[in-house]
Protein backbone atom coordinates (compact mmCIF):
# COMPACT_ATOMS: atom_id res chain seq x y z
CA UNK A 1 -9.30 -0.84 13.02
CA UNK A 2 -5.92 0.15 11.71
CA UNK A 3 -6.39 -0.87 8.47
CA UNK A 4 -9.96 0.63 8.40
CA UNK A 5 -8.77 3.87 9.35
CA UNK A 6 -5.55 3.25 6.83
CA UNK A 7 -8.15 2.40 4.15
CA UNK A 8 -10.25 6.00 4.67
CA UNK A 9 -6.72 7.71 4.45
CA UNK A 10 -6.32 5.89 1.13
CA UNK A 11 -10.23 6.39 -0.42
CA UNK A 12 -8.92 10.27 0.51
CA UNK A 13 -5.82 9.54 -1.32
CA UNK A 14 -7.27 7.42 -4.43
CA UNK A 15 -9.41 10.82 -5.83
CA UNK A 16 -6.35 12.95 -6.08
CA UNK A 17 -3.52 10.26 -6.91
CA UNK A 18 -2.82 11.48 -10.10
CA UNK A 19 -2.79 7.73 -11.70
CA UNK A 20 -0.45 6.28 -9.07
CA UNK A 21 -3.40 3.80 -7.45
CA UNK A 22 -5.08 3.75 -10.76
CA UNK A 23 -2.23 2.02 -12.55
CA UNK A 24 -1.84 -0.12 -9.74
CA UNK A 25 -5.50 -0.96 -9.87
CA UNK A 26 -4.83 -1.96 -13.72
CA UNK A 27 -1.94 -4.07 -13.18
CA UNK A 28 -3.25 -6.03 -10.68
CA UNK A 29 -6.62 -6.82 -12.59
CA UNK A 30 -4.17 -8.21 -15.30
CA UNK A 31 -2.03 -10.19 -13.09
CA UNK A 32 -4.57 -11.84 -11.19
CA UNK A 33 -6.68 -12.46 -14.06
CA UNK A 34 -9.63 -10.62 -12.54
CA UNK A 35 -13.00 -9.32 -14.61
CA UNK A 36 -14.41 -5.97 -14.07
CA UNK A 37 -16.74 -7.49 -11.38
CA UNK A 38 -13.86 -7.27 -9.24
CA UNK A 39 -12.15 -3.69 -9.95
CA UNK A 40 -14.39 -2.17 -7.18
CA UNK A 41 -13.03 -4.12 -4.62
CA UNK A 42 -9.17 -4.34 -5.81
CA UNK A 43 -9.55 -0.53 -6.31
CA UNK A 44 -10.95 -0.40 -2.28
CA UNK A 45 -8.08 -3.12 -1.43
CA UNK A 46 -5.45 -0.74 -3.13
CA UNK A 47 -6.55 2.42 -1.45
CA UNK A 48 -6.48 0.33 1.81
CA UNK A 49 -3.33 -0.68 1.41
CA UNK A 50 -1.79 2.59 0.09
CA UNK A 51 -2.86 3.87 3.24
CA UNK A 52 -0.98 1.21 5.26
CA UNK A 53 1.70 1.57 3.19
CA UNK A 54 1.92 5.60 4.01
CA UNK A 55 1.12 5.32 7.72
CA UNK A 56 4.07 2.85 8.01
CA UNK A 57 6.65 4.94 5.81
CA UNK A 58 5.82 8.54 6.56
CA UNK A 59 6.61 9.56 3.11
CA UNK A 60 5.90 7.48 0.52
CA UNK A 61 7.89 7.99 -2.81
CA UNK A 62 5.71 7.02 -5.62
CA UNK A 63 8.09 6.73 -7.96
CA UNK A 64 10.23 3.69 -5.90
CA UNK A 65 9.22 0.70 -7.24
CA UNK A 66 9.60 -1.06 -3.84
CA UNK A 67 6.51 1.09 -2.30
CA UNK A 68 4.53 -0.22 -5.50
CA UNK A 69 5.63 -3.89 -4.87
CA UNK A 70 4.21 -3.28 -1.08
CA UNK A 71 1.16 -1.65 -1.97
CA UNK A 72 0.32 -4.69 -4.85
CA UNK A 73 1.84 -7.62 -2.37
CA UNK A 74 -0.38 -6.36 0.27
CA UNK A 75 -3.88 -5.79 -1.79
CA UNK A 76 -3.04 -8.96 -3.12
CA UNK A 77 -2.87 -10.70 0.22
CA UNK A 78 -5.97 -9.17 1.09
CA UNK A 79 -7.60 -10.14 -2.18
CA UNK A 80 -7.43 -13.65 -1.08
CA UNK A 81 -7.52 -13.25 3.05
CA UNK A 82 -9.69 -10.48 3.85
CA UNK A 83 -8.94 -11.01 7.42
CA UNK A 84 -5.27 -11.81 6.94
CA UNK A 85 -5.50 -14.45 9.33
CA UNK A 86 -1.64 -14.54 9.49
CA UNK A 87 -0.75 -10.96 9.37
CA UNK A 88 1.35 -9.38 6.60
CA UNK A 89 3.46 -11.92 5.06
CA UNK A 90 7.29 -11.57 5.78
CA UNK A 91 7.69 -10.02 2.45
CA UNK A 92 5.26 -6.97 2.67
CA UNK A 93 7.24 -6.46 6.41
CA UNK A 94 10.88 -6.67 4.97
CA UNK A 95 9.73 -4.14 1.79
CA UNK A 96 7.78 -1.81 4.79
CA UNK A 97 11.05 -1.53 6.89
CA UNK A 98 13.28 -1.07 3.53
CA UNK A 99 11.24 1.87 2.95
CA UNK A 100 11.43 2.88 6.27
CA UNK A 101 14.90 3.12 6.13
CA UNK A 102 14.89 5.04 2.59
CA UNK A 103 13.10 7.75 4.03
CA UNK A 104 14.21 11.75 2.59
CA UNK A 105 15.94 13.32 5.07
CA UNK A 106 14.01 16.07 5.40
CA UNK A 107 11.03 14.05 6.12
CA UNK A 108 9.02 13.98 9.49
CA UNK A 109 8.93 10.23 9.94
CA UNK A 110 11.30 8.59 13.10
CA UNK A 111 13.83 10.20 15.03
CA UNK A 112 16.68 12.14 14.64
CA UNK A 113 19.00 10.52 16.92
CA UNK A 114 19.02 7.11 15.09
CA UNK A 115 17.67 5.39 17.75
């Protein structure tokens, strides 16, 4: 359900992302060898997973390349376990809380106390 509701937040995302999912969308059609058959659903997996991506982080900085590495590792993982049977792999998790603790400090996301 989270990553349904995660995935609407990125379809909202995806139509005014000024390229960001799109070139993501591009790479990963090269890298995993993929024919245009498949852009539909690496484009939904992408917007899915920018989604996650942003609900986890609070702010997400398009221009790190660690938030692109999350956003590909995770539509990738999802490419090939739509359930993900095993969760997010330790990888996606470790670049999710490195993020985390990049955040601006002006942003909204955690505390203020550093607890």
């Amino acid at each position: 359900m989270l990553i349904q509701r995660a995935a609407d937040k990125g379809d909202d995302q995806m139509a005014d992302d000024g390229g960001f999912q799109s070139g993501i969308v591009d790479d990963l059609m090269t890298e995993l060898n993929l024919d245009e058959a498949e852009k539909t659903t690496i484009t939904n997996l992408v917007a899915g997973a920018t989604g996650v991506v942003t609900s986890s982080v609070g702010v997400l900085d398009e221009t790190d390349p660690i938030a692109k590495l999350a956003i590909k590792t995770m539509a990738t993982q999802q490419y090939y376990d739509r359930a993900l049977e095993n969760g997010l792999s330790q990888g996606v998790l470790m670049m999710l809380l490195h993020l985390q603790a990049n955040q601006p400090t002006n942003s909204d996301s955690g505390d203020t106390d550093g607890n």
